[in-house]
C-alpha atoms as a PDB file:
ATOM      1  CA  UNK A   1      -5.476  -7.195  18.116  1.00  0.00           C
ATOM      2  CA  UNK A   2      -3.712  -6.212  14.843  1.00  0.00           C
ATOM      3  CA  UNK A   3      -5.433  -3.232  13.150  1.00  0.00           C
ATOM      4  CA  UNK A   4      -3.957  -1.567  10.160  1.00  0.00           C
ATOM      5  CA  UNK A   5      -5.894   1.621   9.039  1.00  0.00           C
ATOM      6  CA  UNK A   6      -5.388   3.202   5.329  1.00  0.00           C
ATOM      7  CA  UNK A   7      -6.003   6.792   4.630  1.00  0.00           C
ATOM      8  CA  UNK A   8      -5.035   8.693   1.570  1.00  0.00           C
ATOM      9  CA  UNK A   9      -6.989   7.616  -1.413  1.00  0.00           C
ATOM     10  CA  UNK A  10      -9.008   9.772  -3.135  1.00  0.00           C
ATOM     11  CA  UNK A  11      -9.403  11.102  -6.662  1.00  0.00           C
ATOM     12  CA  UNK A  12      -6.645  11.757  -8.771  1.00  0.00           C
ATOM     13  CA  UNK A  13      -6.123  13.605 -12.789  1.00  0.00           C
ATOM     14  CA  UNK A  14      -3.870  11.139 -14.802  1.00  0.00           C
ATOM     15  CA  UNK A  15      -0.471  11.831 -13.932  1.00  0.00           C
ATOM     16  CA  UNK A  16      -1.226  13.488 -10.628  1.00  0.00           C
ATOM     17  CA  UNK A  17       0.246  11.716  -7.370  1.00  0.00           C
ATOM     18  CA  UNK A  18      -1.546  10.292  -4.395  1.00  0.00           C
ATOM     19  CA  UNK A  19       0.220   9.520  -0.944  1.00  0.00           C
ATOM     20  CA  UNK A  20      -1.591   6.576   0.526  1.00  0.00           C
ATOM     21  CA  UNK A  21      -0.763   5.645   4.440  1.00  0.00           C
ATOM     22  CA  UNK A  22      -1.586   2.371   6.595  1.00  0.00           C
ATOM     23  CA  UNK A  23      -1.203   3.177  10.245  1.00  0.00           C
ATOM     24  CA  UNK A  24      -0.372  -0.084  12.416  1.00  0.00           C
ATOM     25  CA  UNK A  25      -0.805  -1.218  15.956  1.00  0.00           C
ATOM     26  CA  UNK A  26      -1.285  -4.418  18.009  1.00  0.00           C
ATOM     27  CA  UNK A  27       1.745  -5.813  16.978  1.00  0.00           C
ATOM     28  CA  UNK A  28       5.330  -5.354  16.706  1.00  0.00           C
ATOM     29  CA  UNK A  29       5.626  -3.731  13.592  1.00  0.00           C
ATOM     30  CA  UNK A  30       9.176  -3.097  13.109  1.00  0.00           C
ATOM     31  CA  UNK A  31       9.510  -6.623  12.843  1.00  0.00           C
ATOM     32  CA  UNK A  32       7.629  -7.445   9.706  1.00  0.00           C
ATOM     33  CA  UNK A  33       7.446  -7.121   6.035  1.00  0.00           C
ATOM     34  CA  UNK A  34       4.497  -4.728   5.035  1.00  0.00           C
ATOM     35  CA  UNK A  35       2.836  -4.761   1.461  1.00  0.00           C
ATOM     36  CA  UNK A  36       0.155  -2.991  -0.204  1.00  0.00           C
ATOM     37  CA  UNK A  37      -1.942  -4.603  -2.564  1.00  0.00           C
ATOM     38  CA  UNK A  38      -4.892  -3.662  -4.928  1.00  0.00           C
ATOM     39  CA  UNK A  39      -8.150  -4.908  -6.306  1.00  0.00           C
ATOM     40  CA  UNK A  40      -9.773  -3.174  -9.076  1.00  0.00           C
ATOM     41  CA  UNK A  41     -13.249  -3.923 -10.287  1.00  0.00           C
ATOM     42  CA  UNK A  42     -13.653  -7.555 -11.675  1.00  0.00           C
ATOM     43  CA  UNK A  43     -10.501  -8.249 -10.979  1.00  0.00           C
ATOM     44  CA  UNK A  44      -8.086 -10.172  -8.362  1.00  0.00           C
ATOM     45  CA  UNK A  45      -6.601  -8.816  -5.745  1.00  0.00           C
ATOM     46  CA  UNK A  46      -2.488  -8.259  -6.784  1.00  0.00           C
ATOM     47  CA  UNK A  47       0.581  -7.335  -5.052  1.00  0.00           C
ATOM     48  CA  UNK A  48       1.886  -3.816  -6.034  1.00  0.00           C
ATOM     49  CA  UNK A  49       4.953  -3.608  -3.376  1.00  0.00           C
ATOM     50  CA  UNK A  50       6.295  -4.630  -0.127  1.00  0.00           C
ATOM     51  CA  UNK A  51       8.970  -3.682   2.059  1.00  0.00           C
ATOM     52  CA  UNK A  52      11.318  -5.261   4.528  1.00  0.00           C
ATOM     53  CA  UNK A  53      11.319  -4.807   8.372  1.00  0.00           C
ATOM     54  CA  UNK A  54      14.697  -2.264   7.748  1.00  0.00           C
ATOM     55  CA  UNK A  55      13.238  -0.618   4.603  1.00  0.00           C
ATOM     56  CA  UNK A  56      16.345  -1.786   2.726  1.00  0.00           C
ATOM     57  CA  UNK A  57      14.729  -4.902   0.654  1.00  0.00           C
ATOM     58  CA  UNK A  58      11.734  -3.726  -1.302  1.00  0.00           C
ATOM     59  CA  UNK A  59       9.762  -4.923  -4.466  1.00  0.00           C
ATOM     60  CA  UNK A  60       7.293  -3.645  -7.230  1.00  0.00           C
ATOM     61  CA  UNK A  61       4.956  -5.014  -9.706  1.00  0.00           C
ATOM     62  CA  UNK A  62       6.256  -4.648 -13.058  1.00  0.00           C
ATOM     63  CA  UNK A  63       3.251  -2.236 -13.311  1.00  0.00           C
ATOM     64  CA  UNK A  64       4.104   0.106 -10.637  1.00  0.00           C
ATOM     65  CA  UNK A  65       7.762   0.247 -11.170  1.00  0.00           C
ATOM     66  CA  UNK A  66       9.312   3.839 -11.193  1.00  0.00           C
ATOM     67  CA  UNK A  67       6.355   5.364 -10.798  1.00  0.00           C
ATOM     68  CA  UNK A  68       5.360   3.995  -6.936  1.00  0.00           C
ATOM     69  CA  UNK A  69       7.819   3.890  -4.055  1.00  0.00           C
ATOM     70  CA  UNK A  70       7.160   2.204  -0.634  1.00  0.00           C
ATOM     71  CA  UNK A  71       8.389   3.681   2.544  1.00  0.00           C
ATOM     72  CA  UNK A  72       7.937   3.123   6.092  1.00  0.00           C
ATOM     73  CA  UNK A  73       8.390   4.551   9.356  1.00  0.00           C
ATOM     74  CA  UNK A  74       9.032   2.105  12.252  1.00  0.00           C
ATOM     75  CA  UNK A  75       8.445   4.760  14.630  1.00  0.00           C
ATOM     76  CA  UNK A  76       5.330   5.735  13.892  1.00  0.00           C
ATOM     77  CA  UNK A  77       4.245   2.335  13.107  1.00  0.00           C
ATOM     78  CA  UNK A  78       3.805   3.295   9.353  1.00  0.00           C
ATOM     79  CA  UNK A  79       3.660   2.355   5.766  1.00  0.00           C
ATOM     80  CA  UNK A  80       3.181   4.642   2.923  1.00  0.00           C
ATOM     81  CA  UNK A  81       2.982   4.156  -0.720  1.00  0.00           C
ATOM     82  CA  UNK A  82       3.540   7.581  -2.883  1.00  0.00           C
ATOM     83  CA  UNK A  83       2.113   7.393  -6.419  1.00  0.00           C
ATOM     84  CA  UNK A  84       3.510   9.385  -8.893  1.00  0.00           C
ATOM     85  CA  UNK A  85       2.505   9.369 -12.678  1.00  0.00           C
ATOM     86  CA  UNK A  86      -0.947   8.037 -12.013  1.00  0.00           C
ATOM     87  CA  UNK A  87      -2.853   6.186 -14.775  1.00  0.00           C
ATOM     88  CA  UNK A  88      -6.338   5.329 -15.116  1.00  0.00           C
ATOM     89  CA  UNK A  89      -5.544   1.424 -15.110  1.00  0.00           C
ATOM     90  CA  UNK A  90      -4.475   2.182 -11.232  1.00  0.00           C
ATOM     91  CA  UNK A  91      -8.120   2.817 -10.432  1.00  0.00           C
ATOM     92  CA  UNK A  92      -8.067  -0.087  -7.418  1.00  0.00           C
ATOM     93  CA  UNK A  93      -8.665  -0.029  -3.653  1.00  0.00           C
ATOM     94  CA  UNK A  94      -5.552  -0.310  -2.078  1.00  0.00           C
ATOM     95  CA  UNK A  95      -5.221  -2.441   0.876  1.00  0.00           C
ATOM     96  CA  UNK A  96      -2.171  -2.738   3.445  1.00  0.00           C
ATOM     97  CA  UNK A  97      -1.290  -6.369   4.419  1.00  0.00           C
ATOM     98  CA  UNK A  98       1.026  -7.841   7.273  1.00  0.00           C
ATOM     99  CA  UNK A  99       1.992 -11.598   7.659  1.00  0.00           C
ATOM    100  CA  UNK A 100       1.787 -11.649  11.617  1.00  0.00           C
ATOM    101  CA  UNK A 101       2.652 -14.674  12.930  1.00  0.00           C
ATOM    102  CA  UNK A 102       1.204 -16.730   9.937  1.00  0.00           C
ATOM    103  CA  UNK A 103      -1.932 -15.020   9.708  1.00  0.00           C
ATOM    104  CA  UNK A 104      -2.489 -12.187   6.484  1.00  0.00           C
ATOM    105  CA  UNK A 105      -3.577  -9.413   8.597  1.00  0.00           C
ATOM    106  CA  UNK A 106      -5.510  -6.745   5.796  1.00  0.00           C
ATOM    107  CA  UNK A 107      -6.813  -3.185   6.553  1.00  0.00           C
ATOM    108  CA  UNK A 108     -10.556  -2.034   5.128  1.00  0.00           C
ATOM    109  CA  UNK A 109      -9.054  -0.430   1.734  1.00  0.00           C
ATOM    110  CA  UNK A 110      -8.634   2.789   0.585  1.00  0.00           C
ATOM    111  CA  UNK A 111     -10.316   3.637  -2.942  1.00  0.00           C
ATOM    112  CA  UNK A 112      -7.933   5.070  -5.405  1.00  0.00           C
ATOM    113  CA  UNK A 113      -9.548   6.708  -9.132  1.00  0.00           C
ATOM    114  CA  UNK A 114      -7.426   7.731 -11.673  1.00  0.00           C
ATOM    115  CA  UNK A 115      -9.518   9.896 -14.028  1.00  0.00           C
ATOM    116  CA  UNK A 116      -9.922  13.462 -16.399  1.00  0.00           C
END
């Protein structure tokens, strides 16, 4: 079955960086987009970047743009998001999705704080 694993949160100073992974298997992952989304307290759940199966089409939330960059590794069945520039408003678990074959597949969520 699909399972897609995040590691990498953790604690973070405002303006430090955090390298968050989601390691994939059950399916064929080279052949589908990959996003990572957040939730943060009270809020809904939001897209923050994806990627496309050849790593050449990606996207950001206005929010996240030039300070986050999405990567992946199709042989190692990878996605990672760096963070650079963190800010307390990106206190959120983070979660790693994949549309396979029409269903959202989500990992558990990695918990990301931004604070002094």
């Amino acid at each position: 079955q699909v399972q897609l694993v995040e590691s990498g949160g953790g604690l973070a100073q405002p303006g430090g960086s955090l390298r968050l992974s989601c390691a994939a298997s059950g399916f064929t992952f080279g052949y589908y987009t990959m996003s990572w989304y957040r939730q943060a307290p009270g809020k809904e759940r939001e897209l923050v970047a994806s990627i496309g199966t050849d790593s050449g089409n990606t996207n950001y939330a206005d929010s996240v743009k030039g300070r986050f960059t999405i990567s992946r590794d199709n042989a190692k069945n990878t996605v990672y998001l760096q963070m650079n520039s963190l800010k307390p408003e990106d206190t959120a678990v983070y979660y790693c999705k994949a549309r396979v074959r029409g269903w959202d597949c989500w990992g558990q969520g990695t918990q990301v704080t931004v604070s002094s």
